[in-house]
C-alpha atoms as a PDB file:
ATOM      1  CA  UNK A   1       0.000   0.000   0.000  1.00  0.00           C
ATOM      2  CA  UNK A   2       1.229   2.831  -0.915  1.00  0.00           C
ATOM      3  CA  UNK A   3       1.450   6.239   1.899  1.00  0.00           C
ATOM      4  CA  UNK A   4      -0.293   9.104   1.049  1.00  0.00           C
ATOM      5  CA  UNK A   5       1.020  13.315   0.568  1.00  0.00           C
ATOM      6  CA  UNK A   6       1.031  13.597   4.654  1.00  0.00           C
ATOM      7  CA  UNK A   7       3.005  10.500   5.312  1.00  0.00           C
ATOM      8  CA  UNK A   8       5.209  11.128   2.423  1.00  0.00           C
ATOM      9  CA  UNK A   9       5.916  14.084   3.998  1.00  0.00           C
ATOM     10  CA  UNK A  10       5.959  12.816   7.481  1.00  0.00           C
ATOM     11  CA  UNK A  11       9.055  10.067   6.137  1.00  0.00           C
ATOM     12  CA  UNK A  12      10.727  13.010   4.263  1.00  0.00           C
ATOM     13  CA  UNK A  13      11.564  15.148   7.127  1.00  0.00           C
ATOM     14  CA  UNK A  14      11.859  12.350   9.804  1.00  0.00           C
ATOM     15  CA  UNK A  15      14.810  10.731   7.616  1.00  0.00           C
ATOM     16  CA  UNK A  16      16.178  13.954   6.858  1.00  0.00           C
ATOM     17  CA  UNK A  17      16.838  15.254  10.253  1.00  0.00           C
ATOM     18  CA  UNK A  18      16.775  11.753  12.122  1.00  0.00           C
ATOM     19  CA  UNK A  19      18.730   9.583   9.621  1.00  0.00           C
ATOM     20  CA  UNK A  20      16.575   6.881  11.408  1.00  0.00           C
ATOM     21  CA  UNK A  21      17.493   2.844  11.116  1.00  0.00           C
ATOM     22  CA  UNK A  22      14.102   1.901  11.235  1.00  0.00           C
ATOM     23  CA  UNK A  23      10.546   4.377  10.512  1.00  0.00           C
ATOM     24  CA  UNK A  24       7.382   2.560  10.980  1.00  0.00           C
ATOM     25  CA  UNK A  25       4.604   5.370  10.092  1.00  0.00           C
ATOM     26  CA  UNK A  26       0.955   3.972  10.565  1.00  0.00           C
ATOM     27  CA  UNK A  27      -2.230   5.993   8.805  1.00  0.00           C
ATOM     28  CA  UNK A  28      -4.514   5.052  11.654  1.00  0.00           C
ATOM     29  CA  UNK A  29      -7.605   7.368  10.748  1.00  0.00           C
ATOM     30  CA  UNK A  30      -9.637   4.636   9.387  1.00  0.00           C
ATOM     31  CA  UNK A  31     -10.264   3.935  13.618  1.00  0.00           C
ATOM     32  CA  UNK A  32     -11.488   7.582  13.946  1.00  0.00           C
ATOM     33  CA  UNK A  33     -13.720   7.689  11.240  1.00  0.00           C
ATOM     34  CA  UNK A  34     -16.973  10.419  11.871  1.00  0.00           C
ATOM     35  CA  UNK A  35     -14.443  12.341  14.346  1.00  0.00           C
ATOM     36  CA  UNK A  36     -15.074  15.973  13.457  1.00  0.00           C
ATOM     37  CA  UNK A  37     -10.629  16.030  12.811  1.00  0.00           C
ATOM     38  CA  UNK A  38     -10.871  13.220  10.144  1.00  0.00           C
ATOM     39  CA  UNK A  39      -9.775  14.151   6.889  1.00  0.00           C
ATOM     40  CA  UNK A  40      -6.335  14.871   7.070  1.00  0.00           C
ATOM     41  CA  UNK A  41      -4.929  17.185   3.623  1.00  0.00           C
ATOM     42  CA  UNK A  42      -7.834  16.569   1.579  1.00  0.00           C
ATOM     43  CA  UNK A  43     -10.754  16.325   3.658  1.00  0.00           C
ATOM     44  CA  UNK A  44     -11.303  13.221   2.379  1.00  0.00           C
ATOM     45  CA  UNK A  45     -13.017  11.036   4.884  1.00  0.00           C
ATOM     46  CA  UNK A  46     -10.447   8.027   6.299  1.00  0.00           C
ATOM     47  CA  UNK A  47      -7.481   9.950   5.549  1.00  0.00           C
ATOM     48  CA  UNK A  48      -4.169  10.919   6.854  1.00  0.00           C
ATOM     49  CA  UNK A  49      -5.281  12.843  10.481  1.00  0.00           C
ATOM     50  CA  UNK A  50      -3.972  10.393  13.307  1.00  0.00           C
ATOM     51  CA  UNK A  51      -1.037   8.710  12.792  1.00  0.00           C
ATOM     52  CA  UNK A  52       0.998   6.061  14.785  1.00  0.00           C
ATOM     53  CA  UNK A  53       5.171   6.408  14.368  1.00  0.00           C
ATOM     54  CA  UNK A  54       8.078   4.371  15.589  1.00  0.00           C
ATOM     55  CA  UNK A  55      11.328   6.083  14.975  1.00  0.00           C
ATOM     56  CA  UNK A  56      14.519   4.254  15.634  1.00  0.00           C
ATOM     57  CA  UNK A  57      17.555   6.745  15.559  1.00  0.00           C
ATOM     58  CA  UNK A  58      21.011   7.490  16.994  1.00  0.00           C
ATOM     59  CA  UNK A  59      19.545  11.205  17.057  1.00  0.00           C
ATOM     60  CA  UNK A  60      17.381   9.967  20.595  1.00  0.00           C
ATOM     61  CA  UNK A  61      20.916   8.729  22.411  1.00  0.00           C
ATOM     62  CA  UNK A  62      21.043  10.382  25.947  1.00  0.00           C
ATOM     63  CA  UNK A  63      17.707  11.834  25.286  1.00  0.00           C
ATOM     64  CA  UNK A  64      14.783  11.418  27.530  1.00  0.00           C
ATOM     65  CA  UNK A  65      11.343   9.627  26.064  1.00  0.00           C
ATOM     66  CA  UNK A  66       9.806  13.399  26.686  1.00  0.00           C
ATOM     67  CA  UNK A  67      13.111  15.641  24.832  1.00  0.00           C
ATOM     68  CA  UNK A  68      12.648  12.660  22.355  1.00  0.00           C
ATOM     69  CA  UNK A  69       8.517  13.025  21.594  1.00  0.00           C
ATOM     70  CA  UNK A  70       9.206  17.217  21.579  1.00  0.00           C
ATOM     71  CA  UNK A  71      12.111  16.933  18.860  1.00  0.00           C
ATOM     72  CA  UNK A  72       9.487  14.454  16.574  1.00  0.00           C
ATOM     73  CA  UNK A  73       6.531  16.903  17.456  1.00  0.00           C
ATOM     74  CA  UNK A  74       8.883  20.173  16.503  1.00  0.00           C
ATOM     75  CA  UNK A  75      10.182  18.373  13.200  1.00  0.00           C
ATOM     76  CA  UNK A  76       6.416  17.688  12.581  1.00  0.00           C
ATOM     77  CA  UNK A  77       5.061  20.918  13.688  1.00  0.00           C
ATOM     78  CA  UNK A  78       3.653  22.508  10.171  1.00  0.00           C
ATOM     79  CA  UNK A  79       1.603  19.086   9.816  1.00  0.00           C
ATOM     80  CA  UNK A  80       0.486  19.379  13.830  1.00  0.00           C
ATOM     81  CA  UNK A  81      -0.964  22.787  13.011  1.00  0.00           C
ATOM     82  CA  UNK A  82      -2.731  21.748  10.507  1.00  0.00           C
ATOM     83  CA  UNK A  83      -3.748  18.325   8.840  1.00  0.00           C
ATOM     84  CA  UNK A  84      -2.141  15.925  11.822  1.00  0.00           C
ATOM     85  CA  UNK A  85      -4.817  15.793  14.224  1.00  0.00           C
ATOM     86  CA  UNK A  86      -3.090  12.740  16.518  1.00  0.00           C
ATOM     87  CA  UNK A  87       0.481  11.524  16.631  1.00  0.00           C
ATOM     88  CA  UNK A  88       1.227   8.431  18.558  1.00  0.00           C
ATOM     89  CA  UNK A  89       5.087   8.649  18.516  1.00  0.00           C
ATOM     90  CA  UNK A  90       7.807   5.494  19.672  1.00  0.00           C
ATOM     91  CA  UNK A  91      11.102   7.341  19.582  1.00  0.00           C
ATOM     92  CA  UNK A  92      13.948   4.519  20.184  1.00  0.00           C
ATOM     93  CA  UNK A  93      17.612   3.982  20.108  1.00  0.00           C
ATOM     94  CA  UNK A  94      19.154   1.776  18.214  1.00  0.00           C
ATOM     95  CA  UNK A  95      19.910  -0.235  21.563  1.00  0.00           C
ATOM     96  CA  UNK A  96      16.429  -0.259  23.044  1.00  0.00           C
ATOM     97  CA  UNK A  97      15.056  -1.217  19.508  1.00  0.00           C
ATOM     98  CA  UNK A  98      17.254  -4.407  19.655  1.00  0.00           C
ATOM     99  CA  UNK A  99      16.631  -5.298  23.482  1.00  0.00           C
END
């Protein structure tokens, strides 16, 4: 299946500032469909609002889980203000990822 404009986007600036060895990104509005946020870019019904990320990166090394969920959230924050109604995010190490 192929991701749509907002996840495309989503990858493009997660692996451009992250370099991340592993990005899991999950279009999980389908679960919140008839929520007055669901829509995402096009307004289309089902689409691309609430989304569900694991991000495995060197980047989160001595970071906290909270410093780690801000730095996604900031990289992400034109798509928070606007079509990204919901962002689950699992911000690992490379370590934690293996263990």
């Amino acid at each position: 299946m192929s991701e749509g404009p907002i996840a495309t986007i989503i990858r493009r600036k997660l692996t451009g500032a992250l370099a991340p060895t592993r990005l899991e990104i999950e279009d999980d509005s389908a679960r919140h469909a008839g929520h007055h946020h669901e829509g995402g870019m096009d307004a289309k019904p089902g689409g691309e609002s609430h989304f569900n990320l694991t991000v495995v990166s060197a980047a989160f090394v001595g970071q906290g889980r909270i410093q780690r969920q801000r730095a996604v959230n900031a990289l992400l924050s034109d798509e928070l203000a606007g079509p990204v109604h919901a962002l689950s995010i699992r911000a690992l190490t490379p370590d934690e990822a293996e263990g």
